[in-house]
PDB file of N, CA and C in Angstrom:
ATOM      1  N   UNK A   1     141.086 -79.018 120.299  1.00  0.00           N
ATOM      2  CA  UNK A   1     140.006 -79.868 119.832  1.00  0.00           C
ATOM      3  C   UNK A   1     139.767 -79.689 118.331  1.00  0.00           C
ATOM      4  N   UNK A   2     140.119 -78.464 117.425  1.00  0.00           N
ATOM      5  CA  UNK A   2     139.187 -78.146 116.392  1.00  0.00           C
ATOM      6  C   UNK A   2     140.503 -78.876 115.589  1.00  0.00           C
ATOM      7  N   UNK A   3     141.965 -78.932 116.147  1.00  0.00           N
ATOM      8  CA  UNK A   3     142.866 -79.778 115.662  1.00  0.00           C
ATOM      9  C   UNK A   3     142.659 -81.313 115.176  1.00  0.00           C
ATOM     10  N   UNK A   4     142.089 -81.420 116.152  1.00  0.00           N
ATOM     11  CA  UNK A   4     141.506 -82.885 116.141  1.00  0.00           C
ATOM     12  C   UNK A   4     140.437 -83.179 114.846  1.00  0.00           C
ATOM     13  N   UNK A   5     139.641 -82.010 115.229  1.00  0.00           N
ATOM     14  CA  UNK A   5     138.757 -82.525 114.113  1.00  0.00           C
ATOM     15  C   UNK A   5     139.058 -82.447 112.678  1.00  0.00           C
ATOM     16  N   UNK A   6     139.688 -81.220 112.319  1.00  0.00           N
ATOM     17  CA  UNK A   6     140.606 -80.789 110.856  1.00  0.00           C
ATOM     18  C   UNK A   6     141.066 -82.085 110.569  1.00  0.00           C
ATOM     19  N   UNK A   7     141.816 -82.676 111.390  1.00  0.00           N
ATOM     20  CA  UNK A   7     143.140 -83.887 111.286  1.00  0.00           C
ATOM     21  C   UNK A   7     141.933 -85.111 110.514  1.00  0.00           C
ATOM     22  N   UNK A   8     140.879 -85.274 111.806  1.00  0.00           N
ATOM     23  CA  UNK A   8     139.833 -86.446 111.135  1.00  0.00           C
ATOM     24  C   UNK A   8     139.074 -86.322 109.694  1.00  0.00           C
ATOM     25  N   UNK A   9     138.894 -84.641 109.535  1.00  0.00           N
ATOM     26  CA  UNK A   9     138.457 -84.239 107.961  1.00  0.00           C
ATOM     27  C   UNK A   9     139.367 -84.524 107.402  1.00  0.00           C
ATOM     28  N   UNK A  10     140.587 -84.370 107.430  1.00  0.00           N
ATOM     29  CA  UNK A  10     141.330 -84.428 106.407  1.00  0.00           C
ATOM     30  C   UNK A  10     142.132 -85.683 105.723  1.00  0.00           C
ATOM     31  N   UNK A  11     141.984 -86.200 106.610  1.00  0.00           N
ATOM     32  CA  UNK A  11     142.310 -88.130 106.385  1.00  0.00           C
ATOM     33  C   UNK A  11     141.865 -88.551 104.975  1.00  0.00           C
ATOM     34  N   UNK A  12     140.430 -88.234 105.601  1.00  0.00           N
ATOM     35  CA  UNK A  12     139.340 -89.283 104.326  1.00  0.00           C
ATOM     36  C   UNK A  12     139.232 -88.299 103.097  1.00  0.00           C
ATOM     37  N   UNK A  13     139.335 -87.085 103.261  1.00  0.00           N
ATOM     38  CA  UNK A  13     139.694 -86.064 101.574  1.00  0.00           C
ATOM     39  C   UNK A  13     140.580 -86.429 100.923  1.00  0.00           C
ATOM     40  N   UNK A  14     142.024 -86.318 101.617  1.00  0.00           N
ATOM     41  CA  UNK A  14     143.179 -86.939 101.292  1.00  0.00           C
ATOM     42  C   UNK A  14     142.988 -88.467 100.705  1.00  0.00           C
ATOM     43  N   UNK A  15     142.625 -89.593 101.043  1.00  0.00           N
ATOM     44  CA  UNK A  15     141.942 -90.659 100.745  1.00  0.00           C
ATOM     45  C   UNK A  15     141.690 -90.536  99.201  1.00  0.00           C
ATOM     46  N   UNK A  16     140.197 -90.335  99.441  1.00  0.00           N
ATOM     47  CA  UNK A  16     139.436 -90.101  98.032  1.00  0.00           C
ATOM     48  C   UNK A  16     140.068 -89.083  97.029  1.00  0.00           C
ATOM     49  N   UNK A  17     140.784 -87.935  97.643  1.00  0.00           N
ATOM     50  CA  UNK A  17     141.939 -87.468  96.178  1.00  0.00           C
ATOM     51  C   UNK A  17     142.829 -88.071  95.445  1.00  0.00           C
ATOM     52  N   UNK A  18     143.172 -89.038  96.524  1.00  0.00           N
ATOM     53  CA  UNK A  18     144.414 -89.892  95.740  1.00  0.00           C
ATOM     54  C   UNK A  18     143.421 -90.855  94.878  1.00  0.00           C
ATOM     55  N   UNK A  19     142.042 -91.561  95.215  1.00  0.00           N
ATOM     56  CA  UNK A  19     141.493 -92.411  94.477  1.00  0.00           C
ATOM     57  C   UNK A  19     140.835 -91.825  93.804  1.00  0.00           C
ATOM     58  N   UNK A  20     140.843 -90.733  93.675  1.00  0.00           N
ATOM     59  CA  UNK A  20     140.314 -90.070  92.145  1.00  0.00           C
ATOM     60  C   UNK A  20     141.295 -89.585  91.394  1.00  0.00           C
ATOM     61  N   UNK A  21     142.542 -89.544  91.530  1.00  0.00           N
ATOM     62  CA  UNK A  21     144.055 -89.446  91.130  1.00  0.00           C
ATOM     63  C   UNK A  21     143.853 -90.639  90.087  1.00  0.00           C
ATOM     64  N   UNK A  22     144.264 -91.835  91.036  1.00  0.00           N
ATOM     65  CA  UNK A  22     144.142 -93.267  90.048  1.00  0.00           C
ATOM     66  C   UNK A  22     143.124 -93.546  88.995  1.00  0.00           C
ATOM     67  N   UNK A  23     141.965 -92.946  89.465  1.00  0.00           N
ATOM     68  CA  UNK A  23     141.018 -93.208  88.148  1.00  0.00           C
ATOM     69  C   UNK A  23     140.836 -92.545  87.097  1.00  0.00           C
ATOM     70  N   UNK A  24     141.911 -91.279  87.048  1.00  0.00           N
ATOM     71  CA  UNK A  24     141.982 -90.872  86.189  1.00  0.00           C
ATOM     72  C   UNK A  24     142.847 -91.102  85.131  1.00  0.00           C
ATOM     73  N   UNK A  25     142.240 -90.911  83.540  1.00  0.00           N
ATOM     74  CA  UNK A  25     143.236 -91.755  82.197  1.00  0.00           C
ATOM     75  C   UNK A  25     144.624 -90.758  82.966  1.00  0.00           C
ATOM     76  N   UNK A  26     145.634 -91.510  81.655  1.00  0.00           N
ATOM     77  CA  UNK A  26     146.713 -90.709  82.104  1.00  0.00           C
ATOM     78  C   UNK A  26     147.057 -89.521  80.879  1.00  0.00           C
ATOM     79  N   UNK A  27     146.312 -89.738  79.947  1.00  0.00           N
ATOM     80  CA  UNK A  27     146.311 -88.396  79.408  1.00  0.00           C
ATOM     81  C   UNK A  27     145.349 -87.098  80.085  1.00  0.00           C
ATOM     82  N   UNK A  28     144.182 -87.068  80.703  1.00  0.00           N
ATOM     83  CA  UNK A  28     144.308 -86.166  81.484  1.00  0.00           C
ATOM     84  C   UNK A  28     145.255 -85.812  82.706  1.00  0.00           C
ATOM     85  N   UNK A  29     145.907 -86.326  83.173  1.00  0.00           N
ATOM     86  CA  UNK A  29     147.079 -86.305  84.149  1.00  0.00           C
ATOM     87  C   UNK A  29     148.338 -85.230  83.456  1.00  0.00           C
ATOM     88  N   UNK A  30     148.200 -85.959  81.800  1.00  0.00           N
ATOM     89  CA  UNK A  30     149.446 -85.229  81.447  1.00  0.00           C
ATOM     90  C   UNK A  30     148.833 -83.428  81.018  1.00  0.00           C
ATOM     91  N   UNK A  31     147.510 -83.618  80.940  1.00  0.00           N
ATOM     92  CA  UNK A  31     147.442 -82.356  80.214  1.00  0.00           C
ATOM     93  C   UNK A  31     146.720 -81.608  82.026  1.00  0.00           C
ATOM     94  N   UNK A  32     147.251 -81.908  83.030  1.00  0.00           N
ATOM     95  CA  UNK A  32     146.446 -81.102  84.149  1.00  0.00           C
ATOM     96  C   UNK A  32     147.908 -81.033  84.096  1.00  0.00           C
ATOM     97  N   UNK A  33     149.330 -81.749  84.142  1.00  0.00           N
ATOM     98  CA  UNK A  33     150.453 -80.980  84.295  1.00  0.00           C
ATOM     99  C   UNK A  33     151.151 -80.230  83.216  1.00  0.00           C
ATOM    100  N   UNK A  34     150.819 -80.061  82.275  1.00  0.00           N
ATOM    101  CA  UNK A  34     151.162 -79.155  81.048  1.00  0.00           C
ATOM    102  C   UNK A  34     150.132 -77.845  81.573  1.00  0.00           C
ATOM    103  N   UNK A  35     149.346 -77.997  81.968  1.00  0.00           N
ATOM    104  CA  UNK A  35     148.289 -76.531  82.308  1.00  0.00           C
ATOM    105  C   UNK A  35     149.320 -75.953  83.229  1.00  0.00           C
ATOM    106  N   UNK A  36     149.218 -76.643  84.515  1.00  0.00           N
ATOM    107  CA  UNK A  36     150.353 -76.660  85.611  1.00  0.00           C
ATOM    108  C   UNK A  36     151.325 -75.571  85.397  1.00  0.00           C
ATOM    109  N   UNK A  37     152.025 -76.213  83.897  1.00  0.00           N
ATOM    110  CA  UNK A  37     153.767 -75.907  83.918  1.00  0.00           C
ATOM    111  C   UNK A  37     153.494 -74.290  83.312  1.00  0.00           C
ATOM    112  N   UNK A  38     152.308 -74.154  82.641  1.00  0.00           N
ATOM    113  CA  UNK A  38     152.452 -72.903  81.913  1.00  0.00           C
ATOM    114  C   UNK A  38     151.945 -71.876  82.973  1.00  0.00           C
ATOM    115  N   UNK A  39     151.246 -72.045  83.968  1.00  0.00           N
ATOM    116  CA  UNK A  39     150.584 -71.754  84.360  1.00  0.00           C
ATOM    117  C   UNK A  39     151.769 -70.688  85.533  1.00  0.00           C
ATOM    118  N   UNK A  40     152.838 -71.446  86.142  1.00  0.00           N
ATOM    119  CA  UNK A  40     153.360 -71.341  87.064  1.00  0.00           C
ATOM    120  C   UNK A  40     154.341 -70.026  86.028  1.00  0.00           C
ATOM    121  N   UNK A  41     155.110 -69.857  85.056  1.00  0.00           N
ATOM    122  CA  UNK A  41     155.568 -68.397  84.535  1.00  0.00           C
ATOM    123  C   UNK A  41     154.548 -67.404  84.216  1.00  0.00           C
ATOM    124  N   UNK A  42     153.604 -67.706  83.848  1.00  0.00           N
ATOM    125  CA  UNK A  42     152.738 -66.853  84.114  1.00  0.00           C
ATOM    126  C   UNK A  42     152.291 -66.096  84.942  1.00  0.00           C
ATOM    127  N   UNK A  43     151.996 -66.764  86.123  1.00  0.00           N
ATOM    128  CA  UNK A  43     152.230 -66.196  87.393  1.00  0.00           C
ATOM    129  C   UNK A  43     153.458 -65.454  87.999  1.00  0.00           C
ATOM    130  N   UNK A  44     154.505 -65.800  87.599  1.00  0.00           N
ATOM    131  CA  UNK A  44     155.398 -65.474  88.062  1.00  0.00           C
ATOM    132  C   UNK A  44     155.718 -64.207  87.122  1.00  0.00           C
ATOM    133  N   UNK A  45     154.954 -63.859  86.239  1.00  0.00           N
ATOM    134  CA  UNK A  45     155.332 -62.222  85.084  1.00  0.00           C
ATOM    135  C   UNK A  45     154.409 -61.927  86.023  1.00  0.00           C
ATOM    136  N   UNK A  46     153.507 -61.995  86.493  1.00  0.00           N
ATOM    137  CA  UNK A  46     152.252 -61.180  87.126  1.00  0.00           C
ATOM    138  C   UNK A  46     152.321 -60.778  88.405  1.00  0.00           C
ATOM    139  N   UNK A  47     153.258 -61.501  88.938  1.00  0.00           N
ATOM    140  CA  UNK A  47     153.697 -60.984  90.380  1.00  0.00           C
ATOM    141  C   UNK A  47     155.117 -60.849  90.654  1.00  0.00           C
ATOM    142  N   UNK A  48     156.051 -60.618  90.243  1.00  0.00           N
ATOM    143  CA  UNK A  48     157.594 -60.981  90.530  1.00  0.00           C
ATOM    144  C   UNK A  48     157.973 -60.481  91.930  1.00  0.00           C
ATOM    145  N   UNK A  49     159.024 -61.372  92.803  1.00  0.00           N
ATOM    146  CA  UNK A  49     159.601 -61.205  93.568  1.00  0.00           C
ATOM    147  C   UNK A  49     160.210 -59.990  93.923  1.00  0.00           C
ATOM    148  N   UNK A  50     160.371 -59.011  94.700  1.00  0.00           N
ATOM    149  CA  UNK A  50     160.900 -57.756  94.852  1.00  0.00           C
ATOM    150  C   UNK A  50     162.342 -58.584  95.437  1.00  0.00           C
ATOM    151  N   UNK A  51     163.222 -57.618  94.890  1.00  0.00           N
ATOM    152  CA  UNK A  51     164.897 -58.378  94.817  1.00  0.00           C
ATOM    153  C   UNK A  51     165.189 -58.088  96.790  1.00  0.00           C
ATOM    154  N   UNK A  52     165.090 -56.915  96.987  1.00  0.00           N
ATOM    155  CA  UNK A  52     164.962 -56.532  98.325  1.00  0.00           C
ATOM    156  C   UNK A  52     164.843 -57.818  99.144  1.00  0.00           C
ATOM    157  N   UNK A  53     163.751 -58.371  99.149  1.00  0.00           N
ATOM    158  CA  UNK A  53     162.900 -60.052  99.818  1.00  0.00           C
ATOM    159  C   UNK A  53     163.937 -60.798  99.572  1.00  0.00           C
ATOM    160  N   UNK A  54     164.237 -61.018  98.431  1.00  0.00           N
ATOM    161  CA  UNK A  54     164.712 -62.232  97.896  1.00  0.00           C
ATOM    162  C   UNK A  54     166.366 -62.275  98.381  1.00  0.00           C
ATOM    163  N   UNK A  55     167.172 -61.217  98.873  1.00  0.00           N
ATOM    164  CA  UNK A  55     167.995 -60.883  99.529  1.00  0.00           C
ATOM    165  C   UNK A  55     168.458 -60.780 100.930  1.00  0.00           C
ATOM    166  N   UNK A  56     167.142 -60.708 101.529  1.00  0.00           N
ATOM    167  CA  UNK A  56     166.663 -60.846 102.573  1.00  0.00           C
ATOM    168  C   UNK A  56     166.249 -62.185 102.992  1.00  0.00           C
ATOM    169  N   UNK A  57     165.856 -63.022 102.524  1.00  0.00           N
ATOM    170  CA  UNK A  57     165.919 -64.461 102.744  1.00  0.00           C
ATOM    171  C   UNK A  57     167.131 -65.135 102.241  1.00  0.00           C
ATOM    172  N   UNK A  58     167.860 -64.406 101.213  1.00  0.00           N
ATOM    173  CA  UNK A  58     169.414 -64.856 101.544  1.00  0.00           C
ATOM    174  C   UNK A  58     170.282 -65.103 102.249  1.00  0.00           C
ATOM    175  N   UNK A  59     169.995 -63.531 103.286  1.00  0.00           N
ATOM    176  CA  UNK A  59     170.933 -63.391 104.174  1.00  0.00           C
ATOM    177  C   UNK A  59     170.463 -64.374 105.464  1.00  0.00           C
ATOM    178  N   UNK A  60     168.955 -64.931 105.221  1.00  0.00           N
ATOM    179  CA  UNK A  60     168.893 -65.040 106.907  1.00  0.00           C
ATOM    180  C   UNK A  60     169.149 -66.960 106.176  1.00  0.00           C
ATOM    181  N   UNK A  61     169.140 -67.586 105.361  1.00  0.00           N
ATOM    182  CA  UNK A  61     169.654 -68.837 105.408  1.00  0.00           C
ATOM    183  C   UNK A  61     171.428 -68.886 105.411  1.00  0.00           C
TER     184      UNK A  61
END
């Protein structure tokens, strides 16, 4: 049941994100994906992958 209801919340969020997507100029668009792009190596110095893992999901694909 609580499936059900998540599914019905999430319709109309989904909805109104995308129509607040469109109303936005497209220079904020470009500068929420320039934040984005820097954002994502940054993260990635702050947490790095242990090689171990990353070897380990090698082997099992």
């Amino acid at each position: 049941m609580s499936v059900i209801v998540r599914g019905l919340y999430q319709i109309p969020v989904q909805v109104l994100s995308w129509l607040a997507l469109f109303a936005r100029s497209s220079g904020s668009k470009d500068a929420a994906i320039l934040l984005l792009r820097h954002e994502v190596p940054v993260l990635r110095r702050g947490n790095p992958r242990p090689r171990a893992l990353r070897a380990r999901w090698a082997a099992v694909d």
